[in-house]
N, C-alpha and C. Protein backbone atom coordinates (compact mmCIF):
# COMPACT_ATOMS: atom_id res chain seq x y z
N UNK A 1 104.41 117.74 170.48
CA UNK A 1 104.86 119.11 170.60
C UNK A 1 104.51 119.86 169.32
N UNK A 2 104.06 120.87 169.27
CA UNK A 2 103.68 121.60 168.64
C UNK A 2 104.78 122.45 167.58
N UNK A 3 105.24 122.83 165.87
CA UNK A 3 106.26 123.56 165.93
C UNK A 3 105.54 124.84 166.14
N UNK A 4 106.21 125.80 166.69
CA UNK A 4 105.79 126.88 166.69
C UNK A 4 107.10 127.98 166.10
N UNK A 5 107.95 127.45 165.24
CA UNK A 5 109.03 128.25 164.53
C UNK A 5 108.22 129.77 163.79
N UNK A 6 107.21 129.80 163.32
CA UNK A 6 107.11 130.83 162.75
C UNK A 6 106.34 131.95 163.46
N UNK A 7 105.98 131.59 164.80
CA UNK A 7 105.70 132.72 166.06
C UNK A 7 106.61 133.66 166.52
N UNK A 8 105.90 134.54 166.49
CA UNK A 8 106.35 135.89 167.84
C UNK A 8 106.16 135.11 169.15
N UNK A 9 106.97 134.41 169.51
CA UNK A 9 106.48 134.03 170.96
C UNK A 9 106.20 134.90 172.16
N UNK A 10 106.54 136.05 172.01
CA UNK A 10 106.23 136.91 173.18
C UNK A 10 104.39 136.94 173.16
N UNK A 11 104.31 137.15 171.94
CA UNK A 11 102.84 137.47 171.43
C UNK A 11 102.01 136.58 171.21
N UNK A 12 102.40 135.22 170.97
CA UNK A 12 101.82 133.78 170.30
C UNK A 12 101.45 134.52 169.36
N UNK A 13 101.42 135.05 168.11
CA UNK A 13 101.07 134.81 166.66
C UNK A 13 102.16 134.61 166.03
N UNK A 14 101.62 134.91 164.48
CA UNK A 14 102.85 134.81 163.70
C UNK A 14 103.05 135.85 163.35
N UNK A 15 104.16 135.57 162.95
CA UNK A 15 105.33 136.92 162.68
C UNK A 15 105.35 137.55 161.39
N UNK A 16 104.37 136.70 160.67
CA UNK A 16 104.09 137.60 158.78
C UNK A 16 103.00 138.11 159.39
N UNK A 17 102.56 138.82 157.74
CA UNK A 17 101.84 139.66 157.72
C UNK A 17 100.67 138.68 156.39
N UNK A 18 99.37 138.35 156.53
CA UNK A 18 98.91 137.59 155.05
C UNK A 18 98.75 138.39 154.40
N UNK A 19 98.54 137.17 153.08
CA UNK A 19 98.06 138.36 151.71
C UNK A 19 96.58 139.40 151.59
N UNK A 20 96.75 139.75 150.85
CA UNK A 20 94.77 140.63 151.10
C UNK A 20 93.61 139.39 150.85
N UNK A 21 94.16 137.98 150.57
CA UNK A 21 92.81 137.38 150.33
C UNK A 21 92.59 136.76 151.95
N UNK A 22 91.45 137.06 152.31
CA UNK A 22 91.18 136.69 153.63
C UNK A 22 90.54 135.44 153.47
N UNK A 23 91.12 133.99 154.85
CA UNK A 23 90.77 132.76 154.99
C UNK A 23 88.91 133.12 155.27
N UNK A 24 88.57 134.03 155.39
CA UNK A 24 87.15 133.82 155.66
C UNK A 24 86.33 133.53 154.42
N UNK A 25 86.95 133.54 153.22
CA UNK A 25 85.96 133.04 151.88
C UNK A 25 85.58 132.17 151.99
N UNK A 26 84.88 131.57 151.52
CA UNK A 26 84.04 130.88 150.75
C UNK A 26 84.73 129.18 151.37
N UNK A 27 84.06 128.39 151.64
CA UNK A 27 84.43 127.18 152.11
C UNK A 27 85.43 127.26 153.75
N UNK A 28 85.82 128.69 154.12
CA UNK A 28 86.95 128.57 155.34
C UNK A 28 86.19 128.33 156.21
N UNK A 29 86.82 127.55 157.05
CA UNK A 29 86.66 127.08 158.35
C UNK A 29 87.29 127.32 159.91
N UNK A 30 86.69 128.39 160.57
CA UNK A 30 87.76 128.63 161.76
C UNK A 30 87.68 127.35 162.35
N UNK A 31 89.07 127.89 163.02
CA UNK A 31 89.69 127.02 164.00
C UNK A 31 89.89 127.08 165.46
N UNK A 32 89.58 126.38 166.39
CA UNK A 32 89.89 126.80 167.66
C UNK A 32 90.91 127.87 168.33
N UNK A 33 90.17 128.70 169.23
CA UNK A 33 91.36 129.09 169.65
C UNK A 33 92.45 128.67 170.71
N UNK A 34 93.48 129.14 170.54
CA UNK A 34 94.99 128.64 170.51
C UNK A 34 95.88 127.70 169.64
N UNK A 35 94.74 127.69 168.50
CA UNK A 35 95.44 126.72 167.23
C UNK A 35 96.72 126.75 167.02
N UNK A 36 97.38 126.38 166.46
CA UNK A 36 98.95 126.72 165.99
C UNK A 36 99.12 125.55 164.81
N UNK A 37 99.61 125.88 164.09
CA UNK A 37 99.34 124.34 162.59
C UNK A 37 100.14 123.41 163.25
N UNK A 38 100.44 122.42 163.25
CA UNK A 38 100.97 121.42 163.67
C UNK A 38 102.10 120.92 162.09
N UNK A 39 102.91 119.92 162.28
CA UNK A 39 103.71 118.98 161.71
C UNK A 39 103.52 118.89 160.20
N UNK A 40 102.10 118.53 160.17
CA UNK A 40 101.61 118.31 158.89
C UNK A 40 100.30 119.06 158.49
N UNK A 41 100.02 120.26 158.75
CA UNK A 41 99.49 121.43 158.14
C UNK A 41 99.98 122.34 157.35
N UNK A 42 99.95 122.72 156.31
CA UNK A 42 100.10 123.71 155.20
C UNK A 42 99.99 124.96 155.27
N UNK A 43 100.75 125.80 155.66
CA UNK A 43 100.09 127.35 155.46
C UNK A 43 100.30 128.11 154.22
N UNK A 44 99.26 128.48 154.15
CA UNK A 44 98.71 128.97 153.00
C UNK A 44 99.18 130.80 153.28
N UNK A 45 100.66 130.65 153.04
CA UNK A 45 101.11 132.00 152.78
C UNK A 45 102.38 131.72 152.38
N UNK A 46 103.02 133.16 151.50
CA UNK A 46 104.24 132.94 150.67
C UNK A 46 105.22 133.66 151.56
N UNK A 47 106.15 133.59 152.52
CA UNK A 47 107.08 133.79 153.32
C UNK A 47 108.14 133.10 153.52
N UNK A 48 109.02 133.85 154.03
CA UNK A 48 110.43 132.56 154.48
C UNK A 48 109.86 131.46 155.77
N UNK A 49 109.38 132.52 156.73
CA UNK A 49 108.63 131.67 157.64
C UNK A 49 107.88 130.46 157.10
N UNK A 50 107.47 130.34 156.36
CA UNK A 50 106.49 129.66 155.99
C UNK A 50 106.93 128.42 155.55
N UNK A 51 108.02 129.09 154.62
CA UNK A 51 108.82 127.94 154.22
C UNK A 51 109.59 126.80 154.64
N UNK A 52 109.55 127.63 155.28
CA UNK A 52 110.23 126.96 156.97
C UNK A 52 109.48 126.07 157.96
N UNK A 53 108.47 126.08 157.51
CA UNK A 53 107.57 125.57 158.36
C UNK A 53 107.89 123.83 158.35
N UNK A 54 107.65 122.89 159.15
CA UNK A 54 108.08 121.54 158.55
C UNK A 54 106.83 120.99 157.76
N UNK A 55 105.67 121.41 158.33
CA UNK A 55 104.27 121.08 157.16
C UNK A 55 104.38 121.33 155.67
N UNK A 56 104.99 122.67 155.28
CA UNK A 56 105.16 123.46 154.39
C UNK A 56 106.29 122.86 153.13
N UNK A 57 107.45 122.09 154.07
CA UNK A 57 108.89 121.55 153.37
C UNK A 57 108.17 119.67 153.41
N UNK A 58 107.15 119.72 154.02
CA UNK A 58 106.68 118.13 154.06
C UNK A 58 105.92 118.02 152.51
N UNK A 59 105.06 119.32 152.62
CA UNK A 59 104.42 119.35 151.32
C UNK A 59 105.01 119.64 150.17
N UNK A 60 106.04 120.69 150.52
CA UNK A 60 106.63 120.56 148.89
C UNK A 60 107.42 119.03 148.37
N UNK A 61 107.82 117.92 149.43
CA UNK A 61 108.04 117.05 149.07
C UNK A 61 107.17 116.16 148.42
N UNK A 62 106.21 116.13 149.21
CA UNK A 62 104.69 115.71 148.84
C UNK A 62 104.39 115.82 147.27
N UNK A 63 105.09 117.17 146.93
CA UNK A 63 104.90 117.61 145.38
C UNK A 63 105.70 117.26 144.67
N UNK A 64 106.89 117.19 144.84
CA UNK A 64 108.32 116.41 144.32
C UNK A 64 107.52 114.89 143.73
N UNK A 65 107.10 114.38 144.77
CA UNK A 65 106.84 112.99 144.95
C UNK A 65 106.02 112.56 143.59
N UNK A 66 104.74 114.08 143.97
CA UNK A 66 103.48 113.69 142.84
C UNK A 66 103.87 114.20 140.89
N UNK A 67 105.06 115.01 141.16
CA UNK A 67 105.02 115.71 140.19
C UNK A 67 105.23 115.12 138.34
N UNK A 68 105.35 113.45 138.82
CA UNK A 68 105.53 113.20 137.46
C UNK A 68 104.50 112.46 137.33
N UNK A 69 103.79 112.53 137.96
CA UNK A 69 102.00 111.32 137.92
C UNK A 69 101.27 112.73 137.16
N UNK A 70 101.46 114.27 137.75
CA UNK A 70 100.63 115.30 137.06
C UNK A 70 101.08 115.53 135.80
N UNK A 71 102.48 115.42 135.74
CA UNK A 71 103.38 115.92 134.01
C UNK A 71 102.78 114.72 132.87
N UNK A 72 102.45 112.97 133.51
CA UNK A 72 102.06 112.36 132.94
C UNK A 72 100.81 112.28 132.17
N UNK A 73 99.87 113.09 133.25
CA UNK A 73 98.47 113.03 133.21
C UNK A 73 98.11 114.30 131.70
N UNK A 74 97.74 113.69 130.94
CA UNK A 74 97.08 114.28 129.45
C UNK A 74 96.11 115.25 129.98
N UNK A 75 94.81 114.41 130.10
CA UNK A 75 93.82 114.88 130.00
C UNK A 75 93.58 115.72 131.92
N UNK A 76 92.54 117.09 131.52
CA UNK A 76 92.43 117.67 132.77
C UNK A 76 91.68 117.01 133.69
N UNK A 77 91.01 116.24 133.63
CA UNK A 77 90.42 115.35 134.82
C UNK A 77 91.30 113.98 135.74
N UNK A 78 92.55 113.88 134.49
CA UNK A 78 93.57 113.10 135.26
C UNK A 78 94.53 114.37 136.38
N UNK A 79 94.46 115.24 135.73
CA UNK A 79 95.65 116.52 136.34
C UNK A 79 94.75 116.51 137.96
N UNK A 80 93.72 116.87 137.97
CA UNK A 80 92.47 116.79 138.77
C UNK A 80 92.63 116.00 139.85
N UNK A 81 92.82 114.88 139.19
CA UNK A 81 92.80 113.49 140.54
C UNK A 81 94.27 113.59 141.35
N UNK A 82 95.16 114.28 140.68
CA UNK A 82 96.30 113.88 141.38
C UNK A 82 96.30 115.12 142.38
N UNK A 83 95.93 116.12 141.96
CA UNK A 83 95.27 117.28 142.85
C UNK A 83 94.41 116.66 144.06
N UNK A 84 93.57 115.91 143.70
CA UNK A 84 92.58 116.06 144.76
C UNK A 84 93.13 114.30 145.88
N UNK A 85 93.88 113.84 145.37
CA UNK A 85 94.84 113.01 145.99
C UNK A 85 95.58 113.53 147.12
N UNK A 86 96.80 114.76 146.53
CA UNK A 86 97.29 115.56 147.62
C UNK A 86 96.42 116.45 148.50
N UNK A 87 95.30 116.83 148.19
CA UNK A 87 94.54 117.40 148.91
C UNK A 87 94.04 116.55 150.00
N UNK A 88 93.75 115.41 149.65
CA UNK A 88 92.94 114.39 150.68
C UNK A 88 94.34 113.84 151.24
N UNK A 89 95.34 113.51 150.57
CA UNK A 89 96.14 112.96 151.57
C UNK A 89 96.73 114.10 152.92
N UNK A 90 96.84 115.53 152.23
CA UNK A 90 97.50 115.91 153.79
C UNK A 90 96.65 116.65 154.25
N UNK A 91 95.29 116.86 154.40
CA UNK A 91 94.11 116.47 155.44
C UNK A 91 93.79 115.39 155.75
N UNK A 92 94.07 114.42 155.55
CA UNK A 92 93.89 113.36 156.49
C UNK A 92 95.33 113.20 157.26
N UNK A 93 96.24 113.59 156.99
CA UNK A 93 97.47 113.51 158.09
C UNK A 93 97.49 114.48 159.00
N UNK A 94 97.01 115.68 158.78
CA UNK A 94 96.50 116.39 160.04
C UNK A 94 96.15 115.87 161.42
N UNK A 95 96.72 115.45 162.31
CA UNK A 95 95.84 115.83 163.39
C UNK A 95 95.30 116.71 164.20
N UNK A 96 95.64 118.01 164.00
CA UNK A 96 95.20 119.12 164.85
C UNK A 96 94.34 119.50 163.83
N UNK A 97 93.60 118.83 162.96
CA UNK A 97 92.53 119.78 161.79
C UNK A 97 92.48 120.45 160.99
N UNK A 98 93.91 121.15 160.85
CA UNK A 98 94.01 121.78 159.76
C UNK A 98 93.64 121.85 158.40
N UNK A 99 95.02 120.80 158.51
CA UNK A 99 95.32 120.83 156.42
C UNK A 99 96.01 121.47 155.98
N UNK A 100 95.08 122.30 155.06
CA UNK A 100 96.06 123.59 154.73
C UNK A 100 95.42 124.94 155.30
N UNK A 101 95.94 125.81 156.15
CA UNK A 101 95.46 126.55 156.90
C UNK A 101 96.49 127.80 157.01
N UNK A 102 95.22 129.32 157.11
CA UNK A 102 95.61 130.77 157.14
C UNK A 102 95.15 131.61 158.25
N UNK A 103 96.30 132.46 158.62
CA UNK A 103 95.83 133.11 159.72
C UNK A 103 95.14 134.55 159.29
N UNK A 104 94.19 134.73 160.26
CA UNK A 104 93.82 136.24 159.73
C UNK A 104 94.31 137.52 160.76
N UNK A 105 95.02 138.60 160.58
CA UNK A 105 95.59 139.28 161.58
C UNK A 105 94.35 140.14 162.03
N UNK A 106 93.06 140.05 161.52
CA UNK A 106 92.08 141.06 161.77
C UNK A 106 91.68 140.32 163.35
N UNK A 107 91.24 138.92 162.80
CA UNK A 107 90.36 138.07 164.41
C UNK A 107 91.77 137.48 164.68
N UNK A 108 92.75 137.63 164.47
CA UNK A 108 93.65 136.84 165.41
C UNK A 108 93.41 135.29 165.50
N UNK A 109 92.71 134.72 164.17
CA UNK A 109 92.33 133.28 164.00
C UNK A 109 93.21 132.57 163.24
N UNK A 110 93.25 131.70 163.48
CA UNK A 110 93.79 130.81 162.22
C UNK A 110 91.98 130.37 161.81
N UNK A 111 92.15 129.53 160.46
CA UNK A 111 91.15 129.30 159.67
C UNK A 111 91.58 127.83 158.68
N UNK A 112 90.78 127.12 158.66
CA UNK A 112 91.38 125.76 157.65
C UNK A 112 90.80 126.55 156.16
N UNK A 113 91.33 126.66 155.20
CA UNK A 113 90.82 127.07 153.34
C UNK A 113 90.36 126.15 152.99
N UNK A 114 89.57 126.32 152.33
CA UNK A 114 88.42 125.41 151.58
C UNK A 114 88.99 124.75 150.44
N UNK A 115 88.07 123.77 149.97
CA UNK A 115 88.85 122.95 148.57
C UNK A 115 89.34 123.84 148.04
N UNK A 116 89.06 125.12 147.35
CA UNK A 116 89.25 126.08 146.02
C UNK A 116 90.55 126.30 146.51
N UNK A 117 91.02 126.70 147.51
CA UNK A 117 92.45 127.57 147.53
C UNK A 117 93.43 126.45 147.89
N UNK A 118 92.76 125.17 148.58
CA UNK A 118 93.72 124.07 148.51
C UNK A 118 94.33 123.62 147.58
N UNK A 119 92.62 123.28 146.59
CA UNK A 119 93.68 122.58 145.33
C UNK A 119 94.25 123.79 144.53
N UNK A 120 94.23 125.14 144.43
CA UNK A 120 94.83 126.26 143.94
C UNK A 120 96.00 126.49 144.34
N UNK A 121 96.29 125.94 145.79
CA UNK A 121 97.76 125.48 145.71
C UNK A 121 98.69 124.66 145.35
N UNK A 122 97.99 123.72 145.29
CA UNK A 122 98.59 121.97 145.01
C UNK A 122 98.91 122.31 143.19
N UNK A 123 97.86 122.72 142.82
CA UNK A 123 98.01 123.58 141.43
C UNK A 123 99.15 124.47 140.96
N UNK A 124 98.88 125.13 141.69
CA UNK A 124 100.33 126.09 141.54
C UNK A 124 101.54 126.08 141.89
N UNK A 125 101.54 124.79 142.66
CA UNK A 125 103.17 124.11 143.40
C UNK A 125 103.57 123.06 142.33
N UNK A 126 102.18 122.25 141.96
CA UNK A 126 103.03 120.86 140.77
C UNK A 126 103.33 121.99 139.54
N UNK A 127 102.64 122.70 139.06
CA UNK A 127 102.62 123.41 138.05
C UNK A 127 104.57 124.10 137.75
N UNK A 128 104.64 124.77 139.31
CA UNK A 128 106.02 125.18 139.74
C UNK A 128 106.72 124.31 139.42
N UNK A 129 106.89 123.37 139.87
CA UNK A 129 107.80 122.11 140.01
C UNK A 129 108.41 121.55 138.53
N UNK A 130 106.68 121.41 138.33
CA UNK A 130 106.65 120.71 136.89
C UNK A 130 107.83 121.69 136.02
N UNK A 131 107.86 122.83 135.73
CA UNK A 131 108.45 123.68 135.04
C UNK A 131 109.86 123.93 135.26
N UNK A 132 109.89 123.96 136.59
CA UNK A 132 111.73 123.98 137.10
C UNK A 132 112.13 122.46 136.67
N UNK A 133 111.80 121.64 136.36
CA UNK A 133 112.44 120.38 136.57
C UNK A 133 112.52 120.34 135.00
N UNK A 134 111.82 120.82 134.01
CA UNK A 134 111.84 120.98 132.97
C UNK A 134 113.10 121.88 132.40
N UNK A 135 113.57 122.97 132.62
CA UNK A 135 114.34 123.89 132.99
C UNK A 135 115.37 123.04 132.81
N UNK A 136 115.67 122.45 134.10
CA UNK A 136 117.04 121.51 134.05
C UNK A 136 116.96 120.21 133.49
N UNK A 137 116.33 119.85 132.91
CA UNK A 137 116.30 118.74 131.63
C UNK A 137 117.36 119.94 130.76
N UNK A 138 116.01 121.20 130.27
CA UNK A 138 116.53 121.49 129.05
C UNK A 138 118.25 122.35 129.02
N UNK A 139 119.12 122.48 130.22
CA UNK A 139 120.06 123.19 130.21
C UNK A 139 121.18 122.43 129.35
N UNK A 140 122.03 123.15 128.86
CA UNK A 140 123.07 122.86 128.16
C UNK A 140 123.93 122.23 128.97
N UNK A 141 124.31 120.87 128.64
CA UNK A 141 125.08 119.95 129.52
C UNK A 141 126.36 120.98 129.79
N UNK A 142 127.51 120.83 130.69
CA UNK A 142 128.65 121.52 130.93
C UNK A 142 129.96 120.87 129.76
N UNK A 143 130.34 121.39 129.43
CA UNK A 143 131.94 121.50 128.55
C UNK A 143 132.12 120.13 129.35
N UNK A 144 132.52 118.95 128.95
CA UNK A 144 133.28 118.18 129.42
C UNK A 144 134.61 118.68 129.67
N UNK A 145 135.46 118.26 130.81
CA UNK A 145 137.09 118.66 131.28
C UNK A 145 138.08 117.56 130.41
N UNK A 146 138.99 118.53 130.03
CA UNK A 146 140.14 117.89 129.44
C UNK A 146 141.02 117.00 130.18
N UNK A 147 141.15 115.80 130.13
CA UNK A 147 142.68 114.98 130.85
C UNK A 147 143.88 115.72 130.27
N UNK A 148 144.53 116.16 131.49
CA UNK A 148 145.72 116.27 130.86
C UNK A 148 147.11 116.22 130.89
């Protein structure tokens, strides 16, 4: 079964609106029509919908998971591999082809994104992560409570 949580179902699309960078750059790949991302596809847009998506909450775990193999990694060609790790791992869990994939409201397509905006996400999610988790390392422990 397909999720289809972030549809207009009257309409079959989705219910955002994308950003101005259109999936047709450079490396995109349309997708059949009547696509819909499946389970473990990524959409490559910043929405509540989106967030919502179970591909979307699969991957930010995905990033949870990776995020102290990237904080570990020194040098930029180690940061790299762990990038191109998550990239290959959730295209290959795809089965409907995706990956990580954007709709365009012009052709009414969905589209799979090319390496560049994949790993530009995977990038900008460990990067996220990496920094919030840092955050709460550095907070001031709470007042211990008095017995009394």
């Amino acid at each position: 079964m397909v999720d289809r949580g972030i549809f207009d179902e009257e309409q079959g699309i989705p219910s955002y609106r994308p950003d101005s960078r259109l999936p047709t750059r450079e490396g995109a790949k349309v997708l059949r029509i009547g696509y819909a991302p499946g389970g473990w596809d990524v959409i490559c847009h910043s929405s509540k919908e989106t967030e919502e998506h179970i591909g979307n909450r699969r991957f930010n775990l995905c990033i949870e998971i990776h995020v102290e193999a990237y904080k570990k990694a020194k040098l930029r060609v180690n940061k790299s591999a762990v990038i191109s790790d998550i990239v290959g791992s959730i295209r290959a869990s795809s089965a409907t082809g995706g990956g990580f994939v954007r709709f365009d409201m012009e052709t009414r397509r969905w589209y799979e994104v090319g390496d560049k905006i994949a790993r530009d996400k995977v990038g900008q999610s460990l990067r996220m992560c990496s920094s919030s988790k840092k955050k709460t390392k550095e907070e001031v422990p709470s007042p211990r409570t008095r017995a009394v």
